[in-house]
PDB file of N, CA and C in Angstrom:
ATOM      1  N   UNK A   1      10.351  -9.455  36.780  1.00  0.00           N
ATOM      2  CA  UNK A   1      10.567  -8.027  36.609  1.00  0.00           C
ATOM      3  C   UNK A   1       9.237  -7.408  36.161  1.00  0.00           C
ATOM      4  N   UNK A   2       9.187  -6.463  36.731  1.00  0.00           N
ATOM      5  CA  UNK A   2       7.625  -5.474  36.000  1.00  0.00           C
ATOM      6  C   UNK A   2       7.919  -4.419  34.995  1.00  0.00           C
ATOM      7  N   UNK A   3       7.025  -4.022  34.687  1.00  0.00           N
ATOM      8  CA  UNK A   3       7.344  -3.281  33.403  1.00  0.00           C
ATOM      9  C   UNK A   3       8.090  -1.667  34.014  1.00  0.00           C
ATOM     10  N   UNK A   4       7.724  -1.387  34.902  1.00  0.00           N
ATOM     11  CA  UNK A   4       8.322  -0.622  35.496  1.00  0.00           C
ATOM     12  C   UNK A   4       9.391  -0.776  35.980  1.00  0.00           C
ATOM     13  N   UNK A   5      10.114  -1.779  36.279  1.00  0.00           N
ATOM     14  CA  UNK A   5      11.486  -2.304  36.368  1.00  0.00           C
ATOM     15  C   UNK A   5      12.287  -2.574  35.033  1.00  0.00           C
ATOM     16  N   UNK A   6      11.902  -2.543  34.175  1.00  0.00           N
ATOM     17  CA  UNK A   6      12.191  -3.122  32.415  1.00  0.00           C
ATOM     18  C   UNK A   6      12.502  -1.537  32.521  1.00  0.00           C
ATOM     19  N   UNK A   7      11.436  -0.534  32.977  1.00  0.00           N
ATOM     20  CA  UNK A   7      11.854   0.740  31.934  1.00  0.00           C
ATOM     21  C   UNK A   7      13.137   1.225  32.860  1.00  0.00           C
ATOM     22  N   UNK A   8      13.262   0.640  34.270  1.00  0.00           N
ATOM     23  CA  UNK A   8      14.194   1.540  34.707  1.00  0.00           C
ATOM     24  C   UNK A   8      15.543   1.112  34.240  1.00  0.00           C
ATOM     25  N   UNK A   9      16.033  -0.445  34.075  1.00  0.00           N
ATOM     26  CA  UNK A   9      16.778  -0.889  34.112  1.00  0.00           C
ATOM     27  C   UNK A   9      17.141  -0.397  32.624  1.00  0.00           C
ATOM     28  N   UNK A  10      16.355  -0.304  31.575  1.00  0.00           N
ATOM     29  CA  UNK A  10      17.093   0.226  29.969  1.00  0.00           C
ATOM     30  C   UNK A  10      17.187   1.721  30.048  1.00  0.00           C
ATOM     31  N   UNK A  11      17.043   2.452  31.090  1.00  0.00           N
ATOM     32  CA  UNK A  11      17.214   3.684  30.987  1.00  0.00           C
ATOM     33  C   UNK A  11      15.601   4.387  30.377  1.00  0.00           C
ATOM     34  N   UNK A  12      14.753   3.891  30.479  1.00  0.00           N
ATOM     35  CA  UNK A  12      13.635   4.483  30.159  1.00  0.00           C
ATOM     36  C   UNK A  12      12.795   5.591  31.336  1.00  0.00           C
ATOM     37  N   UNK A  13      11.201   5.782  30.677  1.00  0.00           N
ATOM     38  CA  UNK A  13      10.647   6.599  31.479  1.00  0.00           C
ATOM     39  C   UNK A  13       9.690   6.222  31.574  1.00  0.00           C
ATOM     40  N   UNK A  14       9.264   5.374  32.708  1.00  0.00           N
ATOM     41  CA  UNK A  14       7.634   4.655  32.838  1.00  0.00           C
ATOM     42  C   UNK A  14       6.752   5.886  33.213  1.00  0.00           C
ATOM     43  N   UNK A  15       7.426   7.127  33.901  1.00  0.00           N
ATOM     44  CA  UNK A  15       5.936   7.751  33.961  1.00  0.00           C
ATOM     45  C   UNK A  15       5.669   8.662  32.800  1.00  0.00           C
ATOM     46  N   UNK A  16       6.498   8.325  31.677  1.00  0.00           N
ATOM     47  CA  UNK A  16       6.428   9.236  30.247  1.00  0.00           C
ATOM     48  C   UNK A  16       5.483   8.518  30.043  1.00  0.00           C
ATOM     49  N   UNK A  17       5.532   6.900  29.542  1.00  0.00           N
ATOM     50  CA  UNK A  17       4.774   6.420  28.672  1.00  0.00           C
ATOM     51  C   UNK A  17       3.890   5.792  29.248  1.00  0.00           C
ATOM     52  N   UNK A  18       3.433   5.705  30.418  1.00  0.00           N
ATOM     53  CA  UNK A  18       1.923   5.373  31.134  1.00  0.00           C
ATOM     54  C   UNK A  18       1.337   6.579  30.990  1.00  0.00           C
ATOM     55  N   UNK A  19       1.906   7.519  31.300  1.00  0.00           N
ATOM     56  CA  UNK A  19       0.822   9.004  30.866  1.00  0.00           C
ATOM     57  C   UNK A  19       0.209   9.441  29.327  1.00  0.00           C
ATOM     58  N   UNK A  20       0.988   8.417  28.202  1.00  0.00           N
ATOM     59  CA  UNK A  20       1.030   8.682  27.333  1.00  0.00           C
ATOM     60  C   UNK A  20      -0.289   7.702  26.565  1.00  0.00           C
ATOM     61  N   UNK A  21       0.136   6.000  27.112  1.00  0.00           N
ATOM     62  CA  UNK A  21      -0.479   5.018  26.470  1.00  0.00           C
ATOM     63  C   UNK A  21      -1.669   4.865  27.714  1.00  0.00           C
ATOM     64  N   UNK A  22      -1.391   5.304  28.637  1.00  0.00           N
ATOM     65  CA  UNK A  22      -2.498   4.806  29.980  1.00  0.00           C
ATOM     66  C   UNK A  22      -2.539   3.455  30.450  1.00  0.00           C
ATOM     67  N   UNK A  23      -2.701   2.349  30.169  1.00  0.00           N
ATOM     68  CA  UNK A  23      -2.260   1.406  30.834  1.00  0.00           C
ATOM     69  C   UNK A  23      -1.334   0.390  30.309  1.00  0.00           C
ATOM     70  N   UNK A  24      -0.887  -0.305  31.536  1.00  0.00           N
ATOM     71  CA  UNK A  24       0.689  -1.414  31.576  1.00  0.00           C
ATOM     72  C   UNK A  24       0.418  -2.477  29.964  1.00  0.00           C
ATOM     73  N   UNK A  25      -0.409  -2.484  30.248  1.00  0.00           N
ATOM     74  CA  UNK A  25      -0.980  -3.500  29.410  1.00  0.00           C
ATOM     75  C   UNK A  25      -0.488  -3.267  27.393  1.00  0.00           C
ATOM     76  N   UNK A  26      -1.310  -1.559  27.507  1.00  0.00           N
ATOM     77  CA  UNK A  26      -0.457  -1.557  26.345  1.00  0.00           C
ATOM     78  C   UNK A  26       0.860  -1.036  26.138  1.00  0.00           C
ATOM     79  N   UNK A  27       1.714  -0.400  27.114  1.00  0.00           N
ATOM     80  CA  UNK A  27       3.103  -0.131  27.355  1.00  0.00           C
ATOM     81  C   UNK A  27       3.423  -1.527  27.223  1.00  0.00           C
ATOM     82  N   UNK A  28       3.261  -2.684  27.704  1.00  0.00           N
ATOM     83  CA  UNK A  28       4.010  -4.174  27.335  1.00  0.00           C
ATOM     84  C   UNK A  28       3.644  -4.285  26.276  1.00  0.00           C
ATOM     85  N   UNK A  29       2.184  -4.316  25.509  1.00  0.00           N
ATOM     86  CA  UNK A  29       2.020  -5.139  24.283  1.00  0.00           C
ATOM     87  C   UNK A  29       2.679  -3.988  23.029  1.00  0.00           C
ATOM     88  N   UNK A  30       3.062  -2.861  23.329  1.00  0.00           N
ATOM     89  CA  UNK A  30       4.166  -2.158  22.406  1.00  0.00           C
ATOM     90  C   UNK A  30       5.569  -2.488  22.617  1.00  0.00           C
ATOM     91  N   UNK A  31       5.726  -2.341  23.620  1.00  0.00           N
ATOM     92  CA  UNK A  31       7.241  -2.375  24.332  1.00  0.00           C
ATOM     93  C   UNK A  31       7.786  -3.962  23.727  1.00  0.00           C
ATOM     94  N   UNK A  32       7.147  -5.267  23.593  1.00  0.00           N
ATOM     95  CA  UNK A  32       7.318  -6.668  23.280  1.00  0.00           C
ATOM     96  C   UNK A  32       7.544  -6.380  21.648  1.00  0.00           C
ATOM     97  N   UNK A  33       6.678  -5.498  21.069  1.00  0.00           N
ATOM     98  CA  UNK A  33       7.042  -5.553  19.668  1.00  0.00           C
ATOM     99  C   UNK A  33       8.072  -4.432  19.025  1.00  0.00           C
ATOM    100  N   UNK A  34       8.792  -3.970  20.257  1.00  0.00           N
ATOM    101  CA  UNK A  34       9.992  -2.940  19.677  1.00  0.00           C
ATOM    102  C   UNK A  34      11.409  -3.786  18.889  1.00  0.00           C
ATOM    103  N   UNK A  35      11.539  -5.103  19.337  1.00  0.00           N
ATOM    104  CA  UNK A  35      12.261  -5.978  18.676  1.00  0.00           C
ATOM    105  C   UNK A  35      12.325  -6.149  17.075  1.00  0.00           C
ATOM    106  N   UNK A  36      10.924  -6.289  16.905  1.00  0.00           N
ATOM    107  CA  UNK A  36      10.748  -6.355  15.227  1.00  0.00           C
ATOM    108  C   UNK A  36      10.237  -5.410  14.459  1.00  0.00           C
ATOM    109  N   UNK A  37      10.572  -3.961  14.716  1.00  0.00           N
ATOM    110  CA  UNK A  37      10.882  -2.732  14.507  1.00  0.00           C
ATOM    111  C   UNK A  37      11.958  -2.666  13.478  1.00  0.00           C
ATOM    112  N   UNK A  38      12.049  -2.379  11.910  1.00  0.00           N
ATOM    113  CA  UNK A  38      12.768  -2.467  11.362  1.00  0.00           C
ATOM    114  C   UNK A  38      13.923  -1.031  11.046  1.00  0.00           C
ATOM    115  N   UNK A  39      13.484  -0.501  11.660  1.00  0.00           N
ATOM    116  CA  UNK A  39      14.128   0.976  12.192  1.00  0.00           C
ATOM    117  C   UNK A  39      16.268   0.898  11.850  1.00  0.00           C
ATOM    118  N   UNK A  40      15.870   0.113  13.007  1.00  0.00           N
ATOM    119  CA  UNK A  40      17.678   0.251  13.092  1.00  0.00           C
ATOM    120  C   UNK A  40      18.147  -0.387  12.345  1.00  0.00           C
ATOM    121  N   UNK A  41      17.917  -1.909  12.032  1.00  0.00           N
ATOM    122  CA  UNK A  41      18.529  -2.463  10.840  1.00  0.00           C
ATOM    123  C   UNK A  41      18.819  -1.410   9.159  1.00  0.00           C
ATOM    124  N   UNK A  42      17.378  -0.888   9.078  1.00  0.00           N
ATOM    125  CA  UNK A  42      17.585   0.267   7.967  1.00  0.00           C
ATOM    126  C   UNK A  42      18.449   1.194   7.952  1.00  0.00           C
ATOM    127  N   UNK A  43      18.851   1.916   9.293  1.00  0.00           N
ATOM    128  CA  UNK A  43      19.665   3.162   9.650  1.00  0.00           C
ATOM    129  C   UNK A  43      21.072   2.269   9.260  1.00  0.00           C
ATOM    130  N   UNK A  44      21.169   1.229  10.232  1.00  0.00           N
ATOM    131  CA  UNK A  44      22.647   0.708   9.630  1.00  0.00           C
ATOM    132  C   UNK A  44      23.179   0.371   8.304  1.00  0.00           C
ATOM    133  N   UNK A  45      21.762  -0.003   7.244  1.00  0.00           N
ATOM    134  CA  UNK A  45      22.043   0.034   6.278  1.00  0.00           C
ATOM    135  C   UNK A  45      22.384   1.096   5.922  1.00  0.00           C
ATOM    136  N   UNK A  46      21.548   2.170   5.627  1.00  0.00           N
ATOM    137  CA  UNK A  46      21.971   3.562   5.362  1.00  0.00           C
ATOM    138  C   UNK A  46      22.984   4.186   5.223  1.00  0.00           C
ATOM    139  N   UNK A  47      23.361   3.719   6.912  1.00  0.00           N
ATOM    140  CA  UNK A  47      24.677   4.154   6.707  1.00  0.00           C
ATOM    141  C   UNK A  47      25.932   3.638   6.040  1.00  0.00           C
ATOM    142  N   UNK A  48      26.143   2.058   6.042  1.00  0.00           N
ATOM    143  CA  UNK A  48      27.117   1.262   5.806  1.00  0.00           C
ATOM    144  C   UNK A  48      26.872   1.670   4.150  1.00  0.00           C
ATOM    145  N   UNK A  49      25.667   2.353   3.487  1.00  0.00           N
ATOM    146  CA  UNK A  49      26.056   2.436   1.759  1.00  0.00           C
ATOM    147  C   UNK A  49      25.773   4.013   1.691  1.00  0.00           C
ATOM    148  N   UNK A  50      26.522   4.998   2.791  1.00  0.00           N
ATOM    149  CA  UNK A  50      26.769   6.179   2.987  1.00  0.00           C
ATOM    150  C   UNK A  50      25.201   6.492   2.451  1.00  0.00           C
ATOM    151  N   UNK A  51      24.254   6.398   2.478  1.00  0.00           N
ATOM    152  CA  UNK A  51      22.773   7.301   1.990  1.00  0.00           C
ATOM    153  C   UNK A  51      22.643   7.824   3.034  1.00  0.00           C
ATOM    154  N   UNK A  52      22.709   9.018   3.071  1.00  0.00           N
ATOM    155  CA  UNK A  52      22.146   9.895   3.959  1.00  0.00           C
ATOM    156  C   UNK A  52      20.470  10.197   4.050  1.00  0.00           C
ATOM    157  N   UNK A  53      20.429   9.747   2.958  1.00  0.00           N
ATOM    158  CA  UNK A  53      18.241  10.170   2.862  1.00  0.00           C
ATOM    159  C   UNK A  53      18.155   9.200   3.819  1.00  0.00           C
ATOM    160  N   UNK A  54      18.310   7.917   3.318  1.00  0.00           N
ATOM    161  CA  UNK A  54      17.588   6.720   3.833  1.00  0.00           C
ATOM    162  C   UNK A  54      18.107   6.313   5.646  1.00  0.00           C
ATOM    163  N   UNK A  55      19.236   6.704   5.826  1.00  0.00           N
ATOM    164  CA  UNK A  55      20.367   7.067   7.563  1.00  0.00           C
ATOM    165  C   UNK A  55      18.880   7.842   8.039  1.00  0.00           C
ATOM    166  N   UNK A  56      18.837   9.408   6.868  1.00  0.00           N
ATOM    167  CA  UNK A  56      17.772  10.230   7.839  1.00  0.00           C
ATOM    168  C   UNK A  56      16.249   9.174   8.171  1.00  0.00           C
ATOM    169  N   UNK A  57      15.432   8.327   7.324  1.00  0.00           N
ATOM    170  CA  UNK A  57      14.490   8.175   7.258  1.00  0.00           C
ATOM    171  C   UNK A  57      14.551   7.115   8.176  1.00  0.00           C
ATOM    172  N   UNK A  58      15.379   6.090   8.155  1.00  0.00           N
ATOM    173  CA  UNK A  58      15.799   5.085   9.327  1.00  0.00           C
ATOM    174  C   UNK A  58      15.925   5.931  10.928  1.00  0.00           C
ATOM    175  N   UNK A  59      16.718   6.408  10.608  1.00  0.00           N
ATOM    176  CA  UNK A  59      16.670   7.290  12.068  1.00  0.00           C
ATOM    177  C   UNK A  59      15.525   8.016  12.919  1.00  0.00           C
ATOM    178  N   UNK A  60      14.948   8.687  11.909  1.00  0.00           N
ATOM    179  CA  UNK A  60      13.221   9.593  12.261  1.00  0.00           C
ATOM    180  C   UNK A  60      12.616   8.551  12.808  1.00  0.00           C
ATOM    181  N   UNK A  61      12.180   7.685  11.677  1.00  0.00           N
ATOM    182  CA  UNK A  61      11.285   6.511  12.077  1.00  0.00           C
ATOM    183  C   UNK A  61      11.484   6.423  13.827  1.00  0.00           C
ATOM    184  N   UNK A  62      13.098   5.919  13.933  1.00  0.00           N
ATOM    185  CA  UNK A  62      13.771   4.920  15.068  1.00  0.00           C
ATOM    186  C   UNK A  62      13.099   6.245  16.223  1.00  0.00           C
ATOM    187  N   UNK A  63      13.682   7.305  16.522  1.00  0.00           N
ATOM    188  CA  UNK A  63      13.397   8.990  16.835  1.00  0.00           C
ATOM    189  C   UNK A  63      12.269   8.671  17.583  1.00  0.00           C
ATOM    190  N   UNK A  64      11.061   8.239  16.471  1.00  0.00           N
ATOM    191  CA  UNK A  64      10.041   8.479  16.966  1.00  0.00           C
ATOM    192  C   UNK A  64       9.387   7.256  17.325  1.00  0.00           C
ATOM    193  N   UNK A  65       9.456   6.091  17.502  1.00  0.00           N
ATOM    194  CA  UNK A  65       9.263   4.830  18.054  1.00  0.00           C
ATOM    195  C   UNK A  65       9.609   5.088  19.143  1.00  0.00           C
ATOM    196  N   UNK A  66      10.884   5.427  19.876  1.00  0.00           N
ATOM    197  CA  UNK A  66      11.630   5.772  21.065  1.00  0.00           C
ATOM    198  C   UNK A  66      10.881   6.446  21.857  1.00  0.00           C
ATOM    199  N   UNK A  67      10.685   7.524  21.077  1.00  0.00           N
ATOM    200  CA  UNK A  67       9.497   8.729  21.979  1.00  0.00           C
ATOM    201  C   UNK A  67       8.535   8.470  22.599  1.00  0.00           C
ATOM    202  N   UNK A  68       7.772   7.644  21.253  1.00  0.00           N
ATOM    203  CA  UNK A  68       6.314   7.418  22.114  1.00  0.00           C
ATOM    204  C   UNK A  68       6.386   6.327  22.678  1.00  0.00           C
ATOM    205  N   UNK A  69       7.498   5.564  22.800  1.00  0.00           N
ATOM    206  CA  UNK A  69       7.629   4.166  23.876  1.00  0.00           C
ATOM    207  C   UNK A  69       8.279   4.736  25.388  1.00  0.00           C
ATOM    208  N   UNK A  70       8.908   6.050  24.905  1.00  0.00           N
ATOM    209  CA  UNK A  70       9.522   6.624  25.920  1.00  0.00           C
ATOM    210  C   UNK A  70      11.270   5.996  26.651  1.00  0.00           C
ATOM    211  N   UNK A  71      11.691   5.843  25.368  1.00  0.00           N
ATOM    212  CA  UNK A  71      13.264   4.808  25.697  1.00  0.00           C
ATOM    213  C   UNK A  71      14.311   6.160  25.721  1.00  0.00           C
ATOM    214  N   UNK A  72      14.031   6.877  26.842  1.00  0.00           N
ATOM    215  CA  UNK A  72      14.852   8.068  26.535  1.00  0.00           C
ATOM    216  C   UNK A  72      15.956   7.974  26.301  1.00  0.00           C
ATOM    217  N   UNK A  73      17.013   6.691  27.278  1.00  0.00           N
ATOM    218  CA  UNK A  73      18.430   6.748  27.323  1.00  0.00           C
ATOM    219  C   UNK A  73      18.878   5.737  25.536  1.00  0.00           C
ATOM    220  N   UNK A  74      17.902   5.693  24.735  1.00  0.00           N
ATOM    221  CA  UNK A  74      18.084   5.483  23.263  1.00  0.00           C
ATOM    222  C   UNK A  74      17.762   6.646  22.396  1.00  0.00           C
ATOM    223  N   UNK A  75      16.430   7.048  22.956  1.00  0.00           N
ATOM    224  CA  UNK A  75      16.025   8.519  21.952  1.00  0.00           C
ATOM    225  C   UNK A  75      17.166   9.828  21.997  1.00  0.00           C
ATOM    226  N   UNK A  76      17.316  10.079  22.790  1.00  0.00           N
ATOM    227  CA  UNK A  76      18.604  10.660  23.100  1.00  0.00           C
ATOM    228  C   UNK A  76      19.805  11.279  21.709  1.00  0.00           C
ATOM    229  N   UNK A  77      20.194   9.534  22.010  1.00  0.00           N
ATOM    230  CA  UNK A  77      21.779   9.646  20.495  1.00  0.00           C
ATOM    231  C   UNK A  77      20.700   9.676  19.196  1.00  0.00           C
ATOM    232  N   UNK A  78      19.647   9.052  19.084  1.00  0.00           N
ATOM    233  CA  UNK A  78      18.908   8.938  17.983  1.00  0.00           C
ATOM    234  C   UNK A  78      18.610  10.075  17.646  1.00  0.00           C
ATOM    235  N   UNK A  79      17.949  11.359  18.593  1.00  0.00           N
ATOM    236  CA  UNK A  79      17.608  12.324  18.151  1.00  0.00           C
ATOM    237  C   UNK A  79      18.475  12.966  17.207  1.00  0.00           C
ATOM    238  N   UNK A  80      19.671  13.415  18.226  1.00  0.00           N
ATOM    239  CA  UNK A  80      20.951  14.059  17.741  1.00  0.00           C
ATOM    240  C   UNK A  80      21.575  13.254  16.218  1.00  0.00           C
ATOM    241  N   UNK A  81      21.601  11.856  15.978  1.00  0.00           N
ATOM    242  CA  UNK A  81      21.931  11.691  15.091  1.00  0.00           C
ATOM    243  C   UNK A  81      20.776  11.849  13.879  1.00  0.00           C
ATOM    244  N   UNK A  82      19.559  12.381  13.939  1.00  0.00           N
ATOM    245  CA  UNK A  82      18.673  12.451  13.074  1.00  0.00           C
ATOM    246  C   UNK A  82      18.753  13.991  12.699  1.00  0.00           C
ATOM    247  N   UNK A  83      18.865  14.706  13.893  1.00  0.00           N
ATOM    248  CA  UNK A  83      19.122  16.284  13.578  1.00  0.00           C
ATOM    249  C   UNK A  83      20.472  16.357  12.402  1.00  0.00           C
ATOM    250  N   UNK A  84      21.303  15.674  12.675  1.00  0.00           N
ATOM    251  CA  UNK A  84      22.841  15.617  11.640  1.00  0.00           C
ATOM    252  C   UNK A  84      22.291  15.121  10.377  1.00  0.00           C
ATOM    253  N   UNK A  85      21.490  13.776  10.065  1.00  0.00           N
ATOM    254  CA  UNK A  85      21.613  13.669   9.158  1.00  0.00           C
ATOM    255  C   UNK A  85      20.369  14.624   8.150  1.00  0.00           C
ATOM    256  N   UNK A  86      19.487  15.200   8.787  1.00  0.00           N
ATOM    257  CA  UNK A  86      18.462  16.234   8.625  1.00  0.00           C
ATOM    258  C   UNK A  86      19.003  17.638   7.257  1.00  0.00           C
ATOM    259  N   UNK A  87      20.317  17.552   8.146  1.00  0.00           N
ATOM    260  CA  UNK A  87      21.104  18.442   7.360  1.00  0.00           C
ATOM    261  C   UNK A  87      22.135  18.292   6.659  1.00  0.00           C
ATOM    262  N   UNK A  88      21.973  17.116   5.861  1.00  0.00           N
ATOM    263  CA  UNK A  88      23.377  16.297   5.370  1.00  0.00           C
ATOM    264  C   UNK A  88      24.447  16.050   5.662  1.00  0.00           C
ATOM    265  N   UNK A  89      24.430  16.311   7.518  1.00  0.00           N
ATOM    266  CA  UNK A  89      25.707  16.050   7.860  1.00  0.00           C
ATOM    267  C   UNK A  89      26.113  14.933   8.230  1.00  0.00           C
ATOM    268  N   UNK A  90      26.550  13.895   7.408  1.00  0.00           N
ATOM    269  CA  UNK A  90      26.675  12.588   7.410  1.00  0.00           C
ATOM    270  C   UNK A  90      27.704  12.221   8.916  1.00  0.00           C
ATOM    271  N   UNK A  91      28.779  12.535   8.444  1.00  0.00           N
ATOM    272  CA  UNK A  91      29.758  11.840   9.350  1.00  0.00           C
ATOM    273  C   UNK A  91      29.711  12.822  10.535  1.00  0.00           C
ATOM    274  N   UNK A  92      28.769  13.509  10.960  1.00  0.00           N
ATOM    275  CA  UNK A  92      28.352  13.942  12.718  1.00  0.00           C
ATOM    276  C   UNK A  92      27.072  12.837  12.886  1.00  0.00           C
ATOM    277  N   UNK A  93      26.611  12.368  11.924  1.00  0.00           N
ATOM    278  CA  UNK A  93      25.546  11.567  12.450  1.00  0.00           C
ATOM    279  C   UNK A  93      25.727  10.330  12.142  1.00  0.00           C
ATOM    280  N   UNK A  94      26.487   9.745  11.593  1.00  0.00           N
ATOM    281  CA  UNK A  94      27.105   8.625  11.507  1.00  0.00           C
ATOM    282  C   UNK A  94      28.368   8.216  12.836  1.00  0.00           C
ATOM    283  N   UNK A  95      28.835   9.602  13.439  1.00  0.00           N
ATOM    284  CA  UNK A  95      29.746   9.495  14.785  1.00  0.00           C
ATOM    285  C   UNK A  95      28.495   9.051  16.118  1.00  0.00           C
ATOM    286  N   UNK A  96      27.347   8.877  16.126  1.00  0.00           N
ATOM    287  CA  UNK A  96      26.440   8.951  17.190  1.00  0.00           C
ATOM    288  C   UNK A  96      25.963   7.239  16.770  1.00  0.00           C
ATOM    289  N   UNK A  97      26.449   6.386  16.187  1.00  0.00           N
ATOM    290  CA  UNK A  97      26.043   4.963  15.666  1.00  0.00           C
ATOM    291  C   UNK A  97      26.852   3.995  16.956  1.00  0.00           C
ATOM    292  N   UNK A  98      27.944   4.326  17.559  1.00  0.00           N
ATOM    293  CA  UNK A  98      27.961   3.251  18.192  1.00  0.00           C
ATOM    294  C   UNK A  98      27.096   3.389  19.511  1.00  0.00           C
ATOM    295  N   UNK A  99      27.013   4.659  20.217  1.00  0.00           N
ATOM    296  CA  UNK A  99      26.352   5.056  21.171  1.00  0.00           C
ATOM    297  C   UNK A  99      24.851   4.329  20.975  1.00  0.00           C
ATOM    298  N   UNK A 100      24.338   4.543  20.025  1.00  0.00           N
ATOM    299  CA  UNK A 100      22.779   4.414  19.305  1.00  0.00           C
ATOM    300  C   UNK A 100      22.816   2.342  19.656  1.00  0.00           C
ATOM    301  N   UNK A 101      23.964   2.473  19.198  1.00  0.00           N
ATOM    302  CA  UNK A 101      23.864   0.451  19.260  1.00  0.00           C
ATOM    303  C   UNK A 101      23.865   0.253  20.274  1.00  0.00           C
ATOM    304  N   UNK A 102      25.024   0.123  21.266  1.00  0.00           N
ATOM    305  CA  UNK A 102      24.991   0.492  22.377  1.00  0.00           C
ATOM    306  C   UNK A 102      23.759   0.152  23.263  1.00  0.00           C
ATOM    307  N   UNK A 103      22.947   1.406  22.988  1.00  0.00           N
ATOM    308  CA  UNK A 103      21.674   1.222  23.970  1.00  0.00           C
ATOM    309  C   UNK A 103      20.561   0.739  23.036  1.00  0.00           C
ATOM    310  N   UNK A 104      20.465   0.843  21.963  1.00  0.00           N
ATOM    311  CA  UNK A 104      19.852  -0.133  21.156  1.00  0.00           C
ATOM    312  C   UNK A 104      19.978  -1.561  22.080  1.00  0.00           C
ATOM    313  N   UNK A 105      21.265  -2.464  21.748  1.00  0.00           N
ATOM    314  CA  UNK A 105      21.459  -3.400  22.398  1.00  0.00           C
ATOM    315  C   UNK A 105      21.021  -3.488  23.774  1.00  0.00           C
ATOM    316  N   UNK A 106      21.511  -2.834  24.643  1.00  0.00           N
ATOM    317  CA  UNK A 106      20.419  -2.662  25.986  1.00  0.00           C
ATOM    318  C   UNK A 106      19.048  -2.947  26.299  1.00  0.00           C
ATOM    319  N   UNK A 107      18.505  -2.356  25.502  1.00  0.00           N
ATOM    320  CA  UNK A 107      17.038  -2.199  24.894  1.00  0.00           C
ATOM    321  C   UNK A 107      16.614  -3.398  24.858  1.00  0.00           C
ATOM    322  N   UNK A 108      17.198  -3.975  23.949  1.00  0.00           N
ATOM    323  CA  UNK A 108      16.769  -5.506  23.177  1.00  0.00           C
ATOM    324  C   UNK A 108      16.696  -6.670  24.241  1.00  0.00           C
ATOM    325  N   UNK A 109      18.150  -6.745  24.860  1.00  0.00           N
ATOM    326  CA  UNK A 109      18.655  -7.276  26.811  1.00  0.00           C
ATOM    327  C   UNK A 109      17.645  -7.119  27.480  1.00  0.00           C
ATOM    328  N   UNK A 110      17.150  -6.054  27.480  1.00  0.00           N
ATOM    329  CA  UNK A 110      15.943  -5.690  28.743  1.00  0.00           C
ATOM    330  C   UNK A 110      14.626  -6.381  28.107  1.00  0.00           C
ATOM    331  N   UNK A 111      14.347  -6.024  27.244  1.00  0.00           N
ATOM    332  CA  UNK A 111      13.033  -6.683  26.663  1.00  0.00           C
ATOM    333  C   UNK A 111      13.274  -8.303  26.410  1.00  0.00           C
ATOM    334  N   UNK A 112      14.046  -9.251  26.549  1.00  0.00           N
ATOM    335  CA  UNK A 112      14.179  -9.756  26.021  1.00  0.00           C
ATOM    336  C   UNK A 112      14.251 -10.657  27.611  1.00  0.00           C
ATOM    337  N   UNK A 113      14.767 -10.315  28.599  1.00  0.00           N
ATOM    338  CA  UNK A 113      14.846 -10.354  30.122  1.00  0.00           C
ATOM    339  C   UNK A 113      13.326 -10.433  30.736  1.00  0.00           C
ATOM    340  N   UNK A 114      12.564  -9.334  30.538  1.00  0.00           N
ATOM    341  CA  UNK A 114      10.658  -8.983  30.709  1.00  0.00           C
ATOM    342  C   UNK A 114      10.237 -10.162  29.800  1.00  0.00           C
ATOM    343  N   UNK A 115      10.306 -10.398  29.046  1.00  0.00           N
ATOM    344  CA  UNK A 115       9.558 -11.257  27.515  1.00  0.00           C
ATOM    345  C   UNK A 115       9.914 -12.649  28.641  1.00  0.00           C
ATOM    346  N   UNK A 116      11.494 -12.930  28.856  1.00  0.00           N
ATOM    347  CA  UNK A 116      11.220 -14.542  29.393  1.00  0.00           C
ATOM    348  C   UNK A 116      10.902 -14.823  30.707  1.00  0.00           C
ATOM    349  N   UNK A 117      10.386 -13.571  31.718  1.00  0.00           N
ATOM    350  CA  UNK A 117      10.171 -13.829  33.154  1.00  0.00           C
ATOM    351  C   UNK A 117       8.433 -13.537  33.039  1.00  0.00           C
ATOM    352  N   UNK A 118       8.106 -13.463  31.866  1.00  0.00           N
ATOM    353  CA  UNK A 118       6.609 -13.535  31.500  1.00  0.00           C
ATOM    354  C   UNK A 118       6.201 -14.992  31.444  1.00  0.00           C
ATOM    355  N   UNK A 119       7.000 -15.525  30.735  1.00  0.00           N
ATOM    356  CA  UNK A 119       6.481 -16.901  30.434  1.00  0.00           C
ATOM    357  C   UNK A 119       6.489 -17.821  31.073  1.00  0.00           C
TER     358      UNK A 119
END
């Protein structure tokens, strides 16, 4: 699979983030380390001990990793659930968590698919 096949298959945007990073090279050597991104593990914490600061700060982070990797069909629920918790609205942005896993999980599948047809 090429990296351009990785972004189509997770719902991404290869001509976002080649225009962004300029070459494949470092779109893979970011894209390989979105795994150990501690982003989402934090947001789930967040949420599972109702903190809304720390939901928001987990989420932004996640928001903006997405962006500049360009994982739109993840940035997406992330956004929206960062706008909710922005404004203390917990349980509208805590309703956007399974969606967020969801393609989270996707995410991880796809990279994880590219990572072993590398080796």
């Amino acid at each position: 699979m090429t990296i351009q096949e990785c972004y189509e298959k997770m719902g991404g945007n290869y001509n976002d983030v080649i225009s962004r990073l300029r070459k494949e090279t470092l779109v893979e050597k970011f894209l390989v380390k979105f795994p150990d991104d501690p982003s989402y593990n934090e947001l789930v914490a967040g949420i599972e001990a109702v903190d809304v600061k720390t939901a928001f700060r987990a989420a932004h982070t996640l928001k903006g990793v997405c962006q500049n990797l360009a994982l739109a069909g993840l940035f997406e629920p992330v956004n929206e659930m960062t706008e909710a918790f922005r404004i203390e609205d917990f349980n509208t942005g805590k309703s956007y968590l399974d969606e967020v896993t969801s393609n989270y999980n996707t995410v991880l599948e796809v990279i994880g698919e590219f990572v072993a047809e590398q080796e």
